[in-house]
C-alpha atoms as a PDB file:
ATOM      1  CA  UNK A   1       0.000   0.000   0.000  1.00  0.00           C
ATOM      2  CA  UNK A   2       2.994   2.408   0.914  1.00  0.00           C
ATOM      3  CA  UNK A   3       3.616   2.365  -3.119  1.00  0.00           C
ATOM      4  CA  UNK A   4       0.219   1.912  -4.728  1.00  0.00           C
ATOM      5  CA  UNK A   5      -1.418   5.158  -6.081  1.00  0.00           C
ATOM      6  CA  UNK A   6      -5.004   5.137  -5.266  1.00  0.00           C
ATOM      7  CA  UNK A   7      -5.103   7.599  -8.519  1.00  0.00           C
ATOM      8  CA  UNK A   8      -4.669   4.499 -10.796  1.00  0.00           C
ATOM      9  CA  UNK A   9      -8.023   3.064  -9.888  1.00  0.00           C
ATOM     10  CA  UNK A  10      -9.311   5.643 -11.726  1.00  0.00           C
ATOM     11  CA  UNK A  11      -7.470   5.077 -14.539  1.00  0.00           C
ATOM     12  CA  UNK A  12      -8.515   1.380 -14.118  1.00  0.00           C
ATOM     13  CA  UNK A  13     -11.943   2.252 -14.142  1.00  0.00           C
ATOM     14  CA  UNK A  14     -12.118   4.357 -16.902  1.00  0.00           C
ATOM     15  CA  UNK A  15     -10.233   2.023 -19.346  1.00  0.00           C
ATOM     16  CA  UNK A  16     -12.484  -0.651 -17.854  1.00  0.00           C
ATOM     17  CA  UNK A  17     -15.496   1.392 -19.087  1.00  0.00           C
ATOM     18  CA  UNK A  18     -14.696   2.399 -22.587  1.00  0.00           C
ATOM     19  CA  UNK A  19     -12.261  -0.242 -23.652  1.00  0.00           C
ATOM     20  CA  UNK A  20     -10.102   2.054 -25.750  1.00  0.00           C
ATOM     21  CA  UNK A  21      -7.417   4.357 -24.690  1.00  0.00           C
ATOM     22  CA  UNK A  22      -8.488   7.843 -26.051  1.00  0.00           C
ATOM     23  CA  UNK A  23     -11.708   7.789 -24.864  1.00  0.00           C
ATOM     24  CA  UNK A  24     -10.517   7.045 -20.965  1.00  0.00           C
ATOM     25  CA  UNK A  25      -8.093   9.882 -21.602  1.00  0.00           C
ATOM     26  CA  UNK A  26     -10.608  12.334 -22.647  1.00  0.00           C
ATOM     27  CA  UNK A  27     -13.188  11.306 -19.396  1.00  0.00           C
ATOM     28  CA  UNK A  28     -10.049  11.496 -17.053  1.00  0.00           C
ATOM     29  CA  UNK A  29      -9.147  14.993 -18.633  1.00  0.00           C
ATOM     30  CA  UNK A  30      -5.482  13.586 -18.958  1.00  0.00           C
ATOM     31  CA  UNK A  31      -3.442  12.769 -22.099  1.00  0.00           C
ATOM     32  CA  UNK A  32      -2.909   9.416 -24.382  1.00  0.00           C
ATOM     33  CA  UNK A  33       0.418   8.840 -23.056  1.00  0.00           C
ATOM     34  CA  UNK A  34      -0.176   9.817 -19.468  1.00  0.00           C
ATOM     35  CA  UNK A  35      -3.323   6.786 -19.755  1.00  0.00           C
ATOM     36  CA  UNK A  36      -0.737   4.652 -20.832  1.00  0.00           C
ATOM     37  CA  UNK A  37       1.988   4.972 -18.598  1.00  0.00           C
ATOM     38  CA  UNK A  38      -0.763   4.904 -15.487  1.00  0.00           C
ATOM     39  CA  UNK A  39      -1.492   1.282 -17.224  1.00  0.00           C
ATOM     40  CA  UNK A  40       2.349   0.543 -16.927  1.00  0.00           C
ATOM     41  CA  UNK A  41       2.413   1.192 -13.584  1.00  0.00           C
ATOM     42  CA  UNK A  42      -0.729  -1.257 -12.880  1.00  0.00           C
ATOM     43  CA  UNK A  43       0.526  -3.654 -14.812  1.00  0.00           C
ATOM     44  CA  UNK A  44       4.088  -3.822 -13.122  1.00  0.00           C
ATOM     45  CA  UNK A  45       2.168  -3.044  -9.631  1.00  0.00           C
ATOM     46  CA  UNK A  46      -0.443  -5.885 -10.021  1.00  0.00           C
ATOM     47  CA  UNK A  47       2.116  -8.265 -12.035  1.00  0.00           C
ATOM     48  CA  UNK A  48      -0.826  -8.583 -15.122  1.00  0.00           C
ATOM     49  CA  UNK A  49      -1.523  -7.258 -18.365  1.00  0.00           C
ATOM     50  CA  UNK A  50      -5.245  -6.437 -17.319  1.00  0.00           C
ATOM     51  CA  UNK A  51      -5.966  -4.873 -21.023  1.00  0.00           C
ATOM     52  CA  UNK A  52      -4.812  -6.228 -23.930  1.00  0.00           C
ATOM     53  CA  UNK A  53      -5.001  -4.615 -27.403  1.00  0.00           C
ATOM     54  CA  UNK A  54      -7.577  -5.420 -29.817  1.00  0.00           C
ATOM     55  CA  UNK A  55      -8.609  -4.131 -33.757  1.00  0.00           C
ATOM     56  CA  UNK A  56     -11.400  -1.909 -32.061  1.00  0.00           C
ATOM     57  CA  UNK A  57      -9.145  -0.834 -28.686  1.00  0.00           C
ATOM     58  CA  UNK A  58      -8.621  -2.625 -25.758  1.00  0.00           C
ATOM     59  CA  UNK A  59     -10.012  -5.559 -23.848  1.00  0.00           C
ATOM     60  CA  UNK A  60      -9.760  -6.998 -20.627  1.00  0.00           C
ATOM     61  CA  UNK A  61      -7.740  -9.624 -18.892  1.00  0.00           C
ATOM     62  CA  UNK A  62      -9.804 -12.238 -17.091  1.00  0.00           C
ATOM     63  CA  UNK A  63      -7.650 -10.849 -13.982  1.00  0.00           C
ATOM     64  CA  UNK A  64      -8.874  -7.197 -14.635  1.00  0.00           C
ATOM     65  CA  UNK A  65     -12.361  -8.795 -14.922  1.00  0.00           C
ATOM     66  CA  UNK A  66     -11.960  -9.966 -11.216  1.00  0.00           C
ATOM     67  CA  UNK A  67     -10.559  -7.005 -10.331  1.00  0.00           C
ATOM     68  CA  UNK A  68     -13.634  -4.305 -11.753  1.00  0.00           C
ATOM     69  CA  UNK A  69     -16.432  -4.573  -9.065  1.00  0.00           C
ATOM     70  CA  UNK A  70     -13.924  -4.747  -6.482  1.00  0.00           C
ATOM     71  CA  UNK A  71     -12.418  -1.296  -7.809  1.00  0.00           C
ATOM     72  CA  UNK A  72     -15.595   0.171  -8.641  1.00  0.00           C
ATOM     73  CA  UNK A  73     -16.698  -0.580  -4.744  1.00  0.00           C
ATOM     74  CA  UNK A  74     -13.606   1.214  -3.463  1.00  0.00           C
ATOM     75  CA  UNK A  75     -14.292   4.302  -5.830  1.00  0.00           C
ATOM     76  CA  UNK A  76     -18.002   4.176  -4.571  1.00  0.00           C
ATOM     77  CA  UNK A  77     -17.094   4.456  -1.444  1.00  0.00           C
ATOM     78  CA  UNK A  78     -14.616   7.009  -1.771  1.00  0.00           C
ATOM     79  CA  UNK A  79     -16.943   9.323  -3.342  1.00  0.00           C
ATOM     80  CA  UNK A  80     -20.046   8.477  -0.714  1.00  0.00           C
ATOM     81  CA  UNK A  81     -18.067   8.034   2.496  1.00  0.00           C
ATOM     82  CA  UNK A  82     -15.062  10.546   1.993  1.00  0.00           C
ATOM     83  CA  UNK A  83     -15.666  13.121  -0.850  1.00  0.00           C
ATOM     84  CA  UNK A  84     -19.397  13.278  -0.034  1.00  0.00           C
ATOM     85  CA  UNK A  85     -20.015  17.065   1.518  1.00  0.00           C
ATOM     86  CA  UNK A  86     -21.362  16.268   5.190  1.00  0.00           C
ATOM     87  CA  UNK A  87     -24.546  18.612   4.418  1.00  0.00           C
ATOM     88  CA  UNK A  88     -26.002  20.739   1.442  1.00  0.00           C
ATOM     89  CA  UNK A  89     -27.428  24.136   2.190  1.00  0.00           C
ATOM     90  CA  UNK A  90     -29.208  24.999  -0.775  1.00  0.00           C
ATOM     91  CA  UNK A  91     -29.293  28.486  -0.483  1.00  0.00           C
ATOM     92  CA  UNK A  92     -25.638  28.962  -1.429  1.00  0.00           C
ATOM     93  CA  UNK A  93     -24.756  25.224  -3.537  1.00  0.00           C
ATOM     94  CA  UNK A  94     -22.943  25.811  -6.538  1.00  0.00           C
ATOM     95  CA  UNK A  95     -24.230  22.500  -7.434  1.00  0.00           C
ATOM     96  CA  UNK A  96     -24.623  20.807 -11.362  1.00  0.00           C
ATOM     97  CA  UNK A  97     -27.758  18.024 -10.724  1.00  0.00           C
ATOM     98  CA  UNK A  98     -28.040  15.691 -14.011  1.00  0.00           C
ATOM     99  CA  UNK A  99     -31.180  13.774 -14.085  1.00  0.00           C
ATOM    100  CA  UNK A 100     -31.571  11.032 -16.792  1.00  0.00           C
ATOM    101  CA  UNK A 101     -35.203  11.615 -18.599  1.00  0.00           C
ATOM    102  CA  UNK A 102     -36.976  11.309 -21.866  1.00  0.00           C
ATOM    103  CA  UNK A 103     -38.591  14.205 -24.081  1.00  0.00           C
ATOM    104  CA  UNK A 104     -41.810  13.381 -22.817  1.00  0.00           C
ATOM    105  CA  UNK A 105     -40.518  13.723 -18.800  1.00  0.00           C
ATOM    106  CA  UNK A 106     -38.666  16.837 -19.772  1.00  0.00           C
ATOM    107  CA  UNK A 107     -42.553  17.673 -20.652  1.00  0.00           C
ATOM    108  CA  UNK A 108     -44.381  16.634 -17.405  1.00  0.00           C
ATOM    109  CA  UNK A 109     -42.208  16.859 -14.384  1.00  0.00           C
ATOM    110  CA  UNK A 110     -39.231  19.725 -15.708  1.00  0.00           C
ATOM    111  CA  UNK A 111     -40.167  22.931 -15.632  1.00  0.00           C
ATOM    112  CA  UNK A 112     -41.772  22.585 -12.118  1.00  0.00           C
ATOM    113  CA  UNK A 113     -38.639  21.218 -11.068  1.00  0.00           C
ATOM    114  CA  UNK A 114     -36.694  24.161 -12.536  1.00  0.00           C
ATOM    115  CA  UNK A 115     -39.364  26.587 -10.571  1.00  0.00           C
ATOM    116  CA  UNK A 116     -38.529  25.178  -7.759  1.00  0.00           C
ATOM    117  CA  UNK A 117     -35.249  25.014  -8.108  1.00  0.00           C
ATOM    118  CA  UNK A 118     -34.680  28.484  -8.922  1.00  0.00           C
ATOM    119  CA  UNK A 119     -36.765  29.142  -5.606  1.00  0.00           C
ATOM    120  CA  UNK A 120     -34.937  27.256  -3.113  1.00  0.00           C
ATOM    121  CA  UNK A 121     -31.382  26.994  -4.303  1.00  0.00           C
ATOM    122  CA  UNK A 122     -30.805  29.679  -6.609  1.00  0.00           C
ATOM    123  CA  UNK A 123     -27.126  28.918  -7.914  1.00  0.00           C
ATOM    124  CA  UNK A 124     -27.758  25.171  -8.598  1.00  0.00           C
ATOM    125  CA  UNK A 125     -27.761  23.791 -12.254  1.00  0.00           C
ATOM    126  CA  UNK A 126     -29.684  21.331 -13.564  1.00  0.00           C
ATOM    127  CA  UNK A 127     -28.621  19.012 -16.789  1.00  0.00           C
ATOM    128  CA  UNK A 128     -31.296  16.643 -18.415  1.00  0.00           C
ATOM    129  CA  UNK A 129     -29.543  13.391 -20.094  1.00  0.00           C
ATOM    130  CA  UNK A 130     -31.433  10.697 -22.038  1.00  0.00           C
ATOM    131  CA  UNK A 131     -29.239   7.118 -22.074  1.00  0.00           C
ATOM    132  CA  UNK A 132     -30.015   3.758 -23.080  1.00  0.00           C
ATOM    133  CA  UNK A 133     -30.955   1.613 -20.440  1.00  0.00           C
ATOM    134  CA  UNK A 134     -27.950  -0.463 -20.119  1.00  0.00           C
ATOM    135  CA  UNK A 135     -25.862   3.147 -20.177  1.00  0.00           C
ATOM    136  CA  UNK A 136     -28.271   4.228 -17.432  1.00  0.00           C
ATOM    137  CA  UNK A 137     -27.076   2.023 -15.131  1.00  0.00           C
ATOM    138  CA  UNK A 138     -23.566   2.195 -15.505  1.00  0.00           C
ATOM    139  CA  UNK A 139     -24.296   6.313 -15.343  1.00  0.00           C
ATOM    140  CA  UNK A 140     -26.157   6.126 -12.139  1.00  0.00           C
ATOM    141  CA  UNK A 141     -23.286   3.688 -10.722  1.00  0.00           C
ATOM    142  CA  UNK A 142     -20.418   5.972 -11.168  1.00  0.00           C
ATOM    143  CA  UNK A 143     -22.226   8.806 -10.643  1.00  0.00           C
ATOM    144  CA  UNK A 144     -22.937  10.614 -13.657  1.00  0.00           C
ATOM    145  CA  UNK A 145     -26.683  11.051 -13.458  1.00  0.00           C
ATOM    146  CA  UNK A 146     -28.172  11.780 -10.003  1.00  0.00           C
ATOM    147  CA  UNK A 147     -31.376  10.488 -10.697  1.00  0.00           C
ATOM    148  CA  UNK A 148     -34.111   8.614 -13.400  1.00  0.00           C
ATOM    149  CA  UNK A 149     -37.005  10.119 -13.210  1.00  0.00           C
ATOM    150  CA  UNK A 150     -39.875   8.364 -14.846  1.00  0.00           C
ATOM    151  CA  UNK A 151     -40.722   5.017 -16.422  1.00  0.00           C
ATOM    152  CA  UNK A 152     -37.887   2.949 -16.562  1.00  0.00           C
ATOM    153  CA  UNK A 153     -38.603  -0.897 -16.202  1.00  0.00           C
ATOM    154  CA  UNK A 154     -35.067  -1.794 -16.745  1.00  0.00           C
ATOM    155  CA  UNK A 155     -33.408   0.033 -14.062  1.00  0.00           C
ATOM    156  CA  UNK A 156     -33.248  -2.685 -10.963  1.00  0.00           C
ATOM    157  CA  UNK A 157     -31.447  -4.475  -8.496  1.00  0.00           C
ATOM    158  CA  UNK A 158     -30.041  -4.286  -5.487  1.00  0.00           C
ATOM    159  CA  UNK A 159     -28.177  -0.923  -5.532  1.00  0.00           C
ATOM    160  CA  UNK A 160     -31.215   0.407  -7.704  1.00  0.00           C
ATOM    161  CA  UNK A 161     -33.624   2.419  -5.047  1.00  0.00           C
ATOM    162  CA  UNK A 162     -36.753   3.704  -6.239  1.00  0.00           C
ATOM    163  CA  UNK A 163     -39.451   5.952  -5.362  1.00  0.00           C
ATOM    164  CA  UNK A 164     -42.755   5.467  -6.914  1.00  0.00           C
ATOM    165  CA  UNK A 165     -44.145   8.999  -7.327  1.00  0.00           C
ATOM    166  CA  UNK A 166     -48.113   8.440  -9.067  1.00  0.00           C
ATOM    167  CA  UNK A 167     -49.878   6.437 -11.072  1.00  0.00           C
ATOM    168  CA  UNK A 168     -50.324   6.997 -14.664  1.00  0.00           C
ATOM    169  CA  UNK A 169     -52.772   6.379 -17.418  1.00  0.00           C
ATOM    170  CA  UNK A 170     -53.450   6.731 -20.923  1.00  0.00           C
ATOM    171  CA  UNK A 171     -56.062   8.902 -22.878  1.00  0.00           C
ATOM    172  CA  UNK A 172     -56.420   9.819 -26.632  1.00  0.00           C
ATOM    173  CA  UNK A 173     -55.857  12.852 -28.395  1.00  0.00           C
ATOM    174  CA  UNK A 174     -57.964  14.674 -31.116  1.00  0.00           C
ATOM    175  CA  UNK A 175     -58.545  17.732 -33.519  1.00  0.00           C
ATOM    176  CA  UNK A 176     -60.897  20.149 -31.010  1.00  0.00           C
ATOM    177  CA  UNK A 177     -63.502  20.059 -33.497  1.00  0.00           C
ATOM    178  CA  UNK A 178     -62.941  15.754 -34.499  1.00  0.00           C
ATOM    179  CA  UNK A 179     -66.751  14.397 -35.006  1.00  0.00           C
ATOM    180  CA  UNK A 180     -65.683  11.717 -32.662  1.00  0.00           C
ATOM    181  CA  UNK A 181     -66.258  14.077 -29.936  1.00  0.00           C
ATOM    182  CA  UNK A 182     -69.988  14.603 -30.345  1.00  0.00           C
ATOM    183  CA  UNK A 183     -70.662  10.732 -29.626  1.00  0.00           C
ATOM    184  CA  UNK A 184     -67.155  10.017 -27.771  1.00  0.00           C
ATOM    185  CA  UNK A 185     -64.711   7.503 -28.796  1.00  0.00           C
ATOM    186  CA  UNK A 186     -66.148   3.796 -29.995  1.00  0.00           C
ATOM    187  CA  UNK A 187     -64.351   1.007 -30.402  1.00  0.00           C
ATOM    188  CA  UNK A 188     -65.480   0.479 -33.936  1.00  0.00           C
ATOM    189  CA  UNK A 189     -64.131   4.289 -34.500  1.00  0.00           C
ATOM    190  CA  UNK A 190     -60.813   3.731 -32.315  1.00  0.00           C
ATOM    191  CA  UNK A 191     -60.202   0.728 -35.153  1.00  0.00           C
ATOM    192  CA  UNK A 192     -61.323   2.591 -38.273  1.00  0.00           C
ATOM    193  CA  UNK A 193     -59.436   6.239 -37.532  1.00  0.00           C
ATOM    194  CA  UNK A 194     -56.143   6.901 -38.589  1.00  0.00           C
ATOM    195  CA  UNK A 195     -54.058   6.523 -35.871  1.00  0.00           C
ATOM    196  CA  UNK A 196     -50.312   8.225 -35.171  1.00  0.00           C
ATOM    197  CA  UNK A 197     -48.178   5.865 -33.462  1.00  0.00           C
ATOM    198  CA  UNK A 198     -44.911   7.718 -31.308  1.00  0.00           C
ATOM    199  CA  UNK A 199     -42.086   5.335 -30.853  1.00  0.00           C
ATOM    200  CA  UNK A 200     -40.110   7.513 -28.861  1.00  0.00           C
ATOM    201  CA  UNK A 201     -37.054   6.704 -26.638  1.00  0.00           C
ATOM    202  CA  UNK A 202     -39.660   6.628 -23.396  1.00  0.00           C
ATOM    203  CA  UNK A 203     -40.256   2.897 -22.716  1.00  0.00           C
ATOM    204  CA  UNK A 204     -44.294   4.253 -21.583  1.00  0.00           C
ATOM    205  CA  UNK A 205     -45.595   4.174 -25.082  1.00  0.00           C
ATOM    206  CA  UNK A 206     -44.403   0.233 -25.093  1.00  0.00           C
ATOM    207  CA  UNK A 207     -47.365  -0.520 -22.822  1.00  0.00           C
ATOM    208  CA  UNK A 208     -50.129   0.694 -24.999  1.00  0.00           C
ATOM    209  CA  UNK A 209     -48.792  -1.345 -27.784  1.00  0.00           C
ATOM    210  CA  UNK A 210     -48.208  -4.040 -25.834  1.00  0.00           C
ATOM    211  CA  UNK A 211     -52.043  -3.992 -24.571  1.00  0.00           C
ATOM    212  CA  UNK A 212     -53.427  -3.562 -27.946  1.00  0.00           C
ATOM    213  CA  UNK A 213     -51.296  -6.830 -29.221  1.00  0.00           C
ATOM    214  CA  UNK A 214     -52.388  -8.564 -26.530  1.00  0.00           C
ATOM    215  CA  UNK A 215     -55.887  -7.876 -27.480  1.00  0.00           C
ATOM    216  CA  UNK A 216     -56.167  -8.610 -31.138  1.00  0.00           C
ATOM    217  CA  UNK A 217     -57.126  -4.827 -31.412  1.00  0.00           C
ATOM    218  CA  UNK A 218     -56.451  -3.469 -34.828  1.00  0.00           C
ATOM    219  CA  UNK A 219     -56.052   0.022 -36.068  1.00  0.00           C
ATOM    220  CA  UNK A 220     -54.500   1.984 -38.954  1.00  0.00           C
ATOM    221  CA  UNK A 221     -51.155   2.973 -38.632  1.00  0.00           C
ATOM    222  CA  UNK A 222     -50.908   6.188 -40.960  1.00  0.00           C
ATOM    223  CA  UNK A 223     -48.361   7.917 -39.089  1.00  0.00           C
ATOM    224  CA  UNK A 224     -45.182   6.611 -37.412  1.00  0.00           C
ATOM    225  CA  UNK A 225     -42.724   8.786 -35.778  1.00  0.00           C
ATOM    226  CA  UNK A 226     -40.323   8.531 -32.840  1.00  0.00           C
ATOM    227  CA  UNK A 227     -41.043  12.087 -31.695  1.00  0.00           C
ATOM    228  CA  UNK A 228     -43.610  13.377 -29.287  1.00  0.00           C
ATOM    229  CA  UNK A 229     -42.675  16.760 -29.801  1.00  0.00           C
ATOM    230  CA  UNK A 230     -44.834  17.213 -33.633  1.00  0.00           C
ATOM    231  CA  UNK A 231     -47.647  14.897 -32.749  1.00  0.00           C
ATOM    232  CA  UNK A 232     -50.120  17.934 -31.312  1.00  0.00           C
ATOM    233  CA  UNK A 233     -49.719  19.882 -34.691  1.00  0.00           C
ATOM    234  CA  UNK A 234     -50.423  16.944 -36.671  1.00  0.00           C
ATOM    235  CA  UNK A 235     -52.880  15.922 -34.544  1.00  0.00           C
ATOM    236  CA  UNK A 236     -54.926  19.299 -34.488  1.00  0.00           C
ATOM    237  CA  UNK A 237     -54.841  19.429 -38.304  1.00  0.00           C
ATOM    238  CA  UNK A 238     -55.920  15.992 -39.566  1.00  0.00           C
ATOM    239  CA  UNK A 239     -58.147  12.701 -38.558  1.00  0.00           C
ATOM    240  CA  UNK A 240     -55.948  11.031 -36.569  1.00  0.00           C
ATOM    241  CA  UNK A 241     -55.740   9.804 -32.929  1.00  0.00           C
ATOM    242  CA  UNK A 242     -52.890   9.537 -30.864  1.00  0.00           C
ATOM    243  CA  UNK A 243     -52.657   7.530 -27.588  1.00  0.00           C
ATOM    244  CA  UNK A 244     -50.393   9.164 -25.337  1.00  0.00           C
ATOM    245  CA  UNK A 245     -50.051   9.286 -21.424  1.00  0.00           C
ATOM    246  CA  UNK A 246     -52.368  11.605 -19.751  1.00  0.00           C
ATOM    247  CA  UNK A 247     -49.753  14.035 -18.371  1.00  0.00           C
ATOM    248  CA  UNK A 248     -48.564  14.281 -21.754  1.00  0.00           C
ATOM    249  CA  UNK A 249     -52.138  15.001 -23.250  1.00  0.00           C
ATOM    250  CA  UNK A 250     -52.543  17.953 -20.396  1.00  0.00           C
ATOM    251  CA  UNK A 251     -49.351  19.377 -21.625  1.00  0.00           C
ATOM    252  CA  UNK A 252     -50.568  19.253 -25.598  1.00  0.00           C
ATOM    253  CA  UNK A 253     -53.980  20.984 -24.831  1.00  0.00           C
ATOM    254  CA  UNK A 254     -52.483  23.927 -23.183  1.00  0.00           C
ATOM    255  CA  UNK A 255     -50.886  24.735 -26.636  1.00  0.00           C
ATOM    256  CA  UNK A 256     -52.455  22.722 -29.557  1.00  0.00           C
ATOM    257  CA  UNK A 257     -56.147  23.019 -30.741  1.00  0.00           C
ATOM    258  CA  UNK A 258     -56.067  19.313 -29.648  1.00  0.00           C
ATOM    259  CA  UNK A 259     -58.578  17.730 -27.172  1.00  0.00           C
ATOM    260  CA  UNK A 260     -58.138  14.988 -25.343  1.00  0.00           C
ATOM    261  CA  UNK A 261     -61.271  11.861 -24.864  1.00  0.00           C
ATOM    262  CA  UNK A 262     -61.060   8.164 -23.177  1.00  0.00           C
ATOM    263  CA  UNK A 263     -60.217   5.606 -25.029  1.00  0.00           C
ATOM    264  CA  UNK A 264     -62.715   2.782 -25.630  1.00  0.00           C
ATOM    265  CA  UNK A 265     -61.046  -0.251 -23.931  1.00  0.00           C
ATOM    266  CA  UNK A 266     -59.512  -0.278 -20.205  1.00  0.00           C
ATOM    267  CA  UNK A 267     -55.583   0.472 -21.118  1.00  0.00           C
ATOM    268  CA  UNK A 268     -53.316  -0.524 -18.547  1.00  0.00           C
ATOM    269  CA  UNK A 269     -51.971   1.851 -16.302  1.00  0.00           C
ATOM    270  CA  UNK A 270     -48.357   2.440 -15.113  1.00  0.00           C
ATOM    271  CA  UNK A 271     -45.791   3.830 -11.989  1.00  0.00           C
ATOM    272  CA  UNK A 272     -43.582   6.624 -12.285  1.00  0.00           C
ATOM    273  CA  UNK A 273     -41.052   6.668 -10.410  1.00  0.00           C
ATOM    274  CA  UNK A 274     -37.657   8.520  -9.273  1.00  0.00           C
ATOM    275  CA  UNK A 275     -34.429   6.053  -9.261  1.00  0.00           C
ATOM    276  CA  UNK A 276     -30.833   6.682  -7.604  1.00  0.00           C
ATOM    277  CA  UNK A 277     -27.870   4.632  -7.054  1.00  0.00           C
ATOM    278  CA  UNK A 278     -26.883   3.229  -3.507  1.00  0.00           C
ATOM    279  CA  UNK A 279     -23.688   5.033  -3.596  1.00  0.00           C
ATOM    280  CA  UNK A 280     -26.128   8.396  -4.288  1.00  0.00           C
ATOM    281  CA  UNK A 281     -28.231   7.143  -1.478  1.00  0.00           C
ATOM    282  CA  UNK A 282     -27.046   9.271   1.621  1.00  0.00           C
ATOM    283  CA  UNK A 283     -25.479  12.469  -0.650  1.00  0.00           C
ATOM    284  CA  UNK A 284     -27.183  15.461   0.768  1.00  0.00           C
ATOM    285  CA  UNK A 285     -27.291  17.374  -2.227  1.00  0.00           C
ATOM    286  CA  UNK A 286     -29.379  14.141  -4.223  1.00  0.00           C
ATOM    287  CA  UNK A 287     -31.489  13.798  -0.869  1.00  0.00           C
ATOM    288  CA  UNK A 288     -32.594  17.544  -0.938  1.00  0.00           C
ATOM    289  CA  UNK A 289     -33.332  17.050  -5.251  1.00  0.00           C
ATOM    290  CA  UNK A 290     -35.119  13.853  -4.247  1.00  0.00           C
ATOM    291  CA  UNK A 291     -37.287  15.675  -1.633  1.00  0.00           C
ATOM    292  CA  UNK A 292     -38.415  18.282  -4.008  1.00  0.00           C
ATOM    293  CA  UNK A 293     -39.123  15.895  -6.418  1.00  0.00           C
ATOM    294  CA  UNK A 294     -41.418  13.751  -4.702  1.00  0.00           C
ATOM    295  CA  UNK A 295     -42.781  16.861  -2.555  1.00  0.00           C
ATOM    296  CA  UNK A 296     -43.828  18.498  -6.116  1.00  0.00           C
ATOM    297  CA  UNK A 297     -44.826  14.765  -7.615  1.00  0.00           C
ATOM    298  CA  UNK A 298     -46.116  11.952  -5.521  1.00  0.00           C
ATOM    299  CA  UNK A 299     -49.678  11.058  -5.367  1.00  0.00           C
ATOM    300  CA  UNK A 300     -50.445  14.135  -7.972  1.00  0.00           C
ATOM    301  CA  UNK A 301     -52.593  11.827  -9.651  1.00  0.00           C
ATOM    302  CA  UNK A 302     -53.674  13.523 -13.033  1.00  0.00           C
ATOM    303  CA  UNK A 303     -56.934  14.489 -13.376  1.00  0.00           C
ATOM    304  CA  UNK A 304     -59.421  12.565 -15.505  1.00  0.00           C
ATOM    305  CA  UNK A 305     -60.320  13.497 -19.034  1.00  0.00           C
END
């Protein structure tokens, strides 16, 4: 221990995480060659290669393998148990919070967040970041994001908490002056209207398609698009119905000639939640953004269309 440097875990980790030289250099803000002689020094210190090279970078040693969860436990603690600030007075943080969400979160829970925010802790920063699941995790775990807010089935385990803020539900949106609205929505006109589907990066709108599989419920498919964000003009000039989630529709109506009605079978409804790491668990700085959060959030069920 007198001649280990703790620094090279870092190192470790990084090269660990992106399997290529360059790209640890560039997250550890140091150069190529500096990366490479901190590898020299592990690999003398620890008597292994731990990376070899490879056509696409680097990969690692089945003794580096062993080694990764026990250094990413020491750097975990280091940052909760030593580097950790013992309190957070939000008043005066100079603070950077990034919370993982998709476009349609940004939508629902954001700018009260920001309000608040701006309220109670008025230097803090806020970054939104949207990952792939598998990214998420690996994010949350070294401290990258500070917390998931929203629907996000893959995000578990044991050093996965989570908060479940309200439950959601789905409802359909039309043109304000759609025929559909005299008589509501039927099932035999939910099958025959031209429908806009969103595949967006949210994993919410999975559910509805999931349900209507499950069902044998057919409809027309005119429009296909992975973003939320065009759907209400679309919507408020043509025929077609769009099922979104209701927080979602409540946004759209406030700016869109778009109305929203219930749709004609019992769609399933869904959690949202709020998700941080174990080694984020006892920061006082992600405590305080998780107490806002679920202060502004939790049990706000949506009203009903």
């Amino acid at each position: 221990m007198d001649n280990f440097d703790l620094n090279l875990l870092n190192v470790f980790s990084a090269l660990q995480h992106h399997g290529h030289v360059g790209r640890a250099a560039d997250e550890l803000g140091m150069s190529q060659p500096s990366v490479s002689y901190a590898l020299k020094r592990l690999r003398e210190q620890l008597g292994d290669p731990l990376f070899v090279k490879v056509r696409h970078g680097i990969e690692p040693t089945p003794r580096a393998l062993e080694l990764a969860p026990v250094v990413q436990s020491i750097l975990r603690e280091v940052r909760e148990h030593v580097l950790t600030a013992p309190a957070f007075e939000a008043q005066t943080a100079q603070r950077t919070f990034t919370i993982a969400m998709s476009d349609v979160g940004e939508m629902v829970f954001l700018p009260r967040i920001l309000r608040r925010v701006a309220e109670d802790a008025p230097f803090v920063d806020v970054r939104t970041v949207s990952s792939d699941p598998k990214d998420l995790m690996t994010a949350l775990q070294r401290s990258e994001v500070d917390l998931a807010i929203g629907y996000f089935p893959d995000l578990s385990g044991v050093d996965v908490f989570q908060q479940r803020l309200f439950r959601h539900d789905f409802v359909c949106l039309v043109r304000a002056d759609h025929p559909v609205l005299e008589s509501g929505l039927t099932r035999k006109a939910f099958q025959s209207l031209p429908h806009a589907v969103v595949r967006a990066e949210g994993r919410s709108q999975e559910i509805v398609e999931q349900y209507l599989r499950s069902k044998g419920i057919e409809r027309r498919e005119m429009l296909r698009s992975p973003h939320f964000l065009s759907i209400p003009m679309v919507v408020a000039m043509t025929d077609l119905v769009v099922t979104v989630p209701r927080a979602v529709a409540e946004v759209f109506t406030k700016f869109a000639n778009v109305r929203a009605v219930s749709p004609p079978y019992p769609m399933p409804t869904f959690d949202l939640k709020q998700h941080w790491h174990r080694c984020q668990n006892n920061d006082p700085g992600n405590r305080w953004l998780r107490a806002i959060v679920l202060d502004l959030f939790s049990q706000s069920e949506p009203s009903k269309a």
